[in-house]
Protein backbone atom coordinates (compact mmCIF):
# COMPACT_ATOMS: atom_id res chain seq x y z
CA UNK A 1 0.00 0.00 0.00
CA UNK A 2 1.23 3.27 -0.98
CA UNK A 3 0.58 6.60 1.26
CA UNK A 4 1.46 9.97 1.43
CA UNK A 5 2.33 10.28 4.99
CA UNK A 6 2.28 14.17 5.40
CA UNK A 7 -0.32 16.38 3.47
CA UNK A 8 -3.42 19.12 4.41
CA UNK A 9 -6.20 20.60 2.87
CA UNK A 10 -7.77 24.06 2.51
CA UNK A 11 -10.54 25.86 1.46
CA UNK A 12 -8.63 25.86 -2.11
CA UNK A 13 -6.95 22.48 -2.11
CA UNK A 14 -9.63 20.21 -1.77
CA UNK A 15 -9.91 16.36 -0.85
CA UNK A 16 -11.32 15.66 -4.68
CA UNK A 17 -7.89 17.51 -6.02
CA UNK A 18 -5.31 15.41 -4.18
CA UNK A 19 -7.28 11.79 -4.38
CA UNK A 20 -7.46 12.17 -7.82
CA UNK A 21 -3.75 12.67 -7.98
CA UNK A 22 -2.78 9.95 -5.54
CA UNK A 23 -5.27 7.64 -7.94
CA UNK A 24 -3.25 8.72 -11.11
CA UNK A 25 0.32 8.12 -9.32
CA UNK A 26 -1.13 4.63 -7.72
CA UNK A 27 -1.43 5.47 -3.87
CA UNK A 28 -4.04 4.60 -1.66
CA UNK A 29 -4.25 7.44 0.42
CA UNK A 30 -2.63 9.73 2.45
CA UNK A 31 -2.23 11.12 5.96
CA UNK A 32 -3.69 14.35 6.42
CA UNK A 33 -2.19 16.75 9.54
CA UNK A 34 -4.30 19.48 11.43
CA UNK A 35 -3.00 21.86 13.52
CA UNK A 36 -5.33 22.80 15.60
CA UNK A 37 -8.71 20.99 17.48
CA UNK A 38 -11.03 22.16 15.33
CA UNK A 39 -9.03 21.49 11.98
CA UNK A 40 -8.56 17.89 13.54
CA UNK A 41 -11.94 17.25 13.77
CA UNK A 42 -13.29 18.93 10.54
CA UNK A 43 -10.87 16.42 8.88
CA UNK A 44 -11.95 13.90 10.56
CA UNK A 45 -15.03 14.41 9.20
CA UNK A 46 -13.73 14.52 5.76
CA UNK A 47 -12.03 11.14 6.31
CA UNK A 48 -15.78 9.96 6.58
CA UNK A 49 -16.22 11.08 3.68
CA UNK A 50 -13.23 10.27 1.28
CA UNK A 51 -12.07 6.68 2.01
CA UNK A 52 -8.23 7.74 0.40
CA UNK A 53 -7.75 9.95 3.64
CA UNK A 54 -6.62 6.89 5.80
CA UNK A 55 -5.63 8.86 8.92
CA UNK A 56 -5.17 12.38 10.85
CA UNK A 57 -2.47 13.26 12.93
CA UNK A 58 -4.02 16.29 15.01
CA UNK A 59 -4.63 18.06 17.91
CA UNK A 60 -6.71 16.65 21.33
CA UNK A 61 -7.77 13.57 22.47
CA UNK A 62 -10.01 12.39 20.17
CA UNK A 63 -11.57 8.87 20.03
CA UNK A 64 -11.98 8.20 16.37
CA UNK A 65 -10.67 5.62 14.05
CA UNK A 66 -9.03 7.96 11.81
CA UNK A 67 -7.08 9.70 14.70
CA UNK A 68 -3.99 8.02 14.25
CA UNK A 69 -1.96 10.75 16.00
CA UNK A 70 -0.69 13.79 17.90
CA UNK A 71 0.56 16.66 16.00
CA UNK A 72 3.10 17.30 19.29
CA UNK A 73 5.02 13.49 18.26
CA UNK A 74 5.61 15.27 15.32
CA UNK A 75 8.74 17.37 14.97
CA UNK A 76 11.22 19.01 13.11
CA UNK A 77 14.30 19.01 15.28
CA UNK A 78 16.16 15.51 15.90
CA UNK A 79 16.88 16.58 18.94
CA UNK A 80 13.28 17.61 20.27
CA UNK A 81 12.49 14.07 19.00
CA UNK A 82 15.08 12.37 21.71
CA UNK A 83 13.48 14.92 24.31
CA UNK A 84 10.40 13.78 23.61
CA UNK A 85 11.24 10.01 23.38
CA UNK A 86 12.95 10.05 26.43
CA UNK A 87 10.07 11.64 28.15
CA UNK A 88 7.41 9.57 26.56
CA UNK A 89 8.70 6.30 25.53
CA UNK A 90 5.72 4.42 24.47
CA UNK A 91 4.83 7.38 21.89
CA UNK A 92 5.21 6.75 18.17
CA UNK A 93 7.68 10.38 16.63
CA UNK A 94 8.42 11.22 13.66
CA UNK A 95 11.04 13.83 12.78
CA UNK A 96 9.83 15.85 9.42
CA UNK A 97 11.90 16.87 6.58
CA UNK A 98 14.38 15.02 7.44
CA UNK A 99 15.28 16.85 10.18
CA UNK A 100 15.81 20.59 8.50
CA UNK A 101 19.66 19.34 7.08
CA UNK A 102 21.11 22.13 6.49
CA UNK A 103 21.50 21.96 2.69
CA UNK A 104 23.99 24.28 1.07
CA UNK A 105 24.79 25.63 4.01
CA UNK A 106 27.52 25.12 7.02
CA UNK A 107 26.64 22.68 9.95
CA UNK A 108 26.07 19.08 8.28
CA UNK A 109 27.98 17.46 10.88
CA UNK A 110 25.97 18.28 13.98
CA UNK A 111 22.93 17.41 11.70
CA UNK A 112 24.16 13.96 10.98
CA UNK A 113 25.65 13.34 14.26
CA UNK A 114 21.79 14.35 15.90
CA UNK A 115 19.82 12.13 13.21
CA UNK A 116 22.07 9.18 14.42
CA UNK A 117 21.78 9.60 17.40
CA UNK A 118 17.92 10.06 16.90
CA UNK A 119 17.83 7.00 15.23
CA UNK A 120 19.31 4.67 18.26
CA UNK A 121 15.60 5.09 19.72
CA UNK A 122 13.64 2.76 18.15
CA UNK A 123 9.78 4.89 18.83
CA UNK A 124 11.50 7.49 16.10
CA UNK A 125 11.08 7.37 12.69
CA UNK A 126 11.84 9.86 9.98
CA UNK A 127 9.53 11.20 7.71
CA UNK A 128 11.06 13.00 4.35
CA UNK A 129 8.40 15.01 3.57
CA UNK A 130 8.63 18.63 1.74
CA UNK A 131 11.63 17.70 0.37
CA UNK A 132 11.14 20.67 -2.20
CA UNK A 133 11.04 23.46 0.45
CA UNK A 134 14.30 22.35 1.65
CA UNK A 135 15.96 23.07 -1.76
CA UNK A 136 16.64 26.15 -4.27
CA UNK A 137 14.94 26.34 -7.03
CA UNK A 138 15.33 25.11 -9.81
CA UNK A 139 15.25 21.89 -7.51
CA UNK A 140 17.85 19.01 -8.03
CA UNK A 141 17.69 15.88 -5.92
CA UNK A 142 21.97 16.23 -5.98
CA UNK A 143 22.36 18.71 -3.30
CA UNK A 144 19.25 16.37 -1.34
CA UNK A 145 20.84 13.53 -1.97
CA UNK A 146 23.83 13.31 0.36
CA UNK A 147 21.12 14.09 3.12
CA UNK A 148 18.91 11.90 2.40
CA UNK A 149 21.22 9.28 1.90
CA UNK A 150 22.25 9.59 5.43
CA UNK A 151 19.00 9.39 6.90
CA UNK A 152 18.40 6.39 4.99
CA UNK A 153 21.51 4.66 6.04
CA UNK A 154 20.91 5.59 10.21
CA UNK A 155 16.93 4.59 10.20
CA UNK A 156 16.65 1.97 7.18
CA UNK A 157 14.11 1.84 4.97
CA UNK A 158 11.30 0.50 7.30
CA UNK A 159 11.83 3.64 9.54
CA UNK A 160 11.56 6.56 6.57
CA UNK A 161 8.61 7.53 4.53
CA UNK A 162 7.50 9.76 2.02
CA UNK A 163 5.45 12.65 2.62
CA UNK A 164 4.36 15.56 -0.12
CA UNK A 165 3.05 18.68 2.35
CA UNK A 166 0.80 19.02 -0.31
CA UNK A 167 -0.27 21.51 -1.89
CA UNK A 168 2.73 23.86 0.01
CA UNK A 169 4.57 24.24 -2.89
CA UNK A 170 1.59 24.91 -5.15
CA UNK A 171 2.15 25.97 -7.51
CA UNK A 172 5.77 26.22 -8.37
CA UNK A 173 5.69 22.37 -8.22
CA UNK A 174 2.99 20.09 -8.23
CA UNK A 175 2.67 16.96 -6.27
CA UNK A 176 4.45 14.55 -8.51
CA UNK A 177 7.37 16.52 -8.59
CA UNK A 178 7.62 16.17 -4.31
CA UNK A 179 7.59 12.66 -5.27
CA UNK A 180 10.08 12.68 -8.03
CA UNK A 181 12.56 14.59 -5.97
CA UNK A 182 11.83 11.99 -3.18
CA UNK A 183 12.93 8.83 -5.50
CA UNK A 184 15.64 10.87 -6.99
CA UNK A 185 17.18 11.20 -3.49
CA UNK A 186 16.86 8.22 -2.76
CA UNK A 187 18.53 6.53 -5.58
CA UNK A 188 18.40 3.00 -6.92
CA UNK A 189 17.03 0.85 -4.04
CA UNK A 190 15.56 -3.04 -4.04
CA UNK A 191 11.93 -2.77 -4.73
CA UNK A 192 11.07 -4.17 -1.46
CA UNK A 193 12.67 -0.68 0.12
CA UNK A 194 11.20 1.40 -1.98
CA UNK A 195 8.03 0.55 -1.48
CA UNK A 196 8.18 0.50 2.26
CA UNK A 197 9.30 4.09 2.32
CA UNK A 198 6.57 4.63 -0.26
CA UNK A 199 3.92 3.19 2.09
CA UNK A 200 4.83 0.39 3.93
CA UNK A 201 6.87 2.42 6.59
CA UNK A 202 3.89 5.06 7.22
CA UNK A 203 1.00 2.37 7.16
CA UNK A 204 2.79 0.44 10.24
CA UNK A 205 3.35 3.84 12.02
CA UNK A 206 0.16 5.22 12.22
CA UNK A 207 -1.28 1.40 12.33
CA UNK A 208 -2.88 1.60 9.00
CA UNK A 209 -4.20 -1.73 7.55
């Protein structure tokens, strides 16, 4: 199964724009993030609605089967993710876009040093998603790559997944370019990788079936 692990809506980017992308590109869904209570829950009621929206990671505590978790698990900075881990370690984190690496710019080796030793606790995964806002345009997976690499190599493939943050970079780039930037990065991998970090990865985290 195929998701998008990180993605919203608005009152311009609607649920019938993105599942008939994620139909076209052969996902089954996606994971849609609120940031607030009431955002949570008006996705939630969305999910009821459109079958592709297989989760919501939100705000509150909110008994539903499409609440498959808290928007404060989810962080940018690998080392708020330890912090957190160490403080609750029965909760499921993710660390997004890779972890801010600090592409083109000085200070790669405290960023690597932090994702690996993020990735010694086993609760943290790492979610590259928005790839494209981490790069200049015009983007080019090469200066992604090295980082990317390295976050691959530290958390394996059944710890990473792909996420667009669609429709952020609407509309300089459209979604498949967040995913063609994403498998660029990447590189040549054994299907069986791929397709974890294309789905598999994100479906066991937020205990998708």
């Amino acid at each position: 199964m195929r998701l998008d692990a990180h993605q919203y809506f608005t009152p311009e980017h609607l649920p019938e724009h993105l599942g008939s992308i994620l139909q076209r590109n052969k996902f089954a869904g996606s994971i849609a993030v609120a940031h607030d209570e009431g955002e949570t829950r008006r996705l939630l009621a969305l999910a009821e609605r459109h079958e592709f929206i297989r989760g919501v990671v939100g705000c509150g505590k909110i008994e539903h089967p499409k609440f498959v978790g808290e928007l404060r698990h989810e962080v940018t900075d690998p080392v708020d993710a330890m912090r957190l881990a160490a403080e609750q370690p029965a909760a499921r984190i993710a660390i997004l876009r890779l972890g801010a690496p600090p592409v083109g710019r000085a200070g790669s080796d405290e960023w690597a040093t932090a994702m690996e030793r993020a990735a010694e606790y086993p609760q943290i995964f790492c979610k590259a998603c928005g790839l494209l806002l981490l790069v200049a345009k015009p983007w080019k997976a090469e200066a992604l790559r090295p980082y990317m690499q390295h976050a691959l190599r530290v958390f394996g493939p059944r710890r990473v997944m792909f996420g667009s943050e669609w429709p952020l970079s609407l509309p300089e780039a459209i979604w498949k370019e967040s995913l063609a930037i994403f498998t660029q990065a990447i590189g040549a991998q054994p299907m069986e990788a791929r397709e974890e970090m294309l789905g598999g990865t994100a479906a066991r985290f937020y205990g998708i079936a």
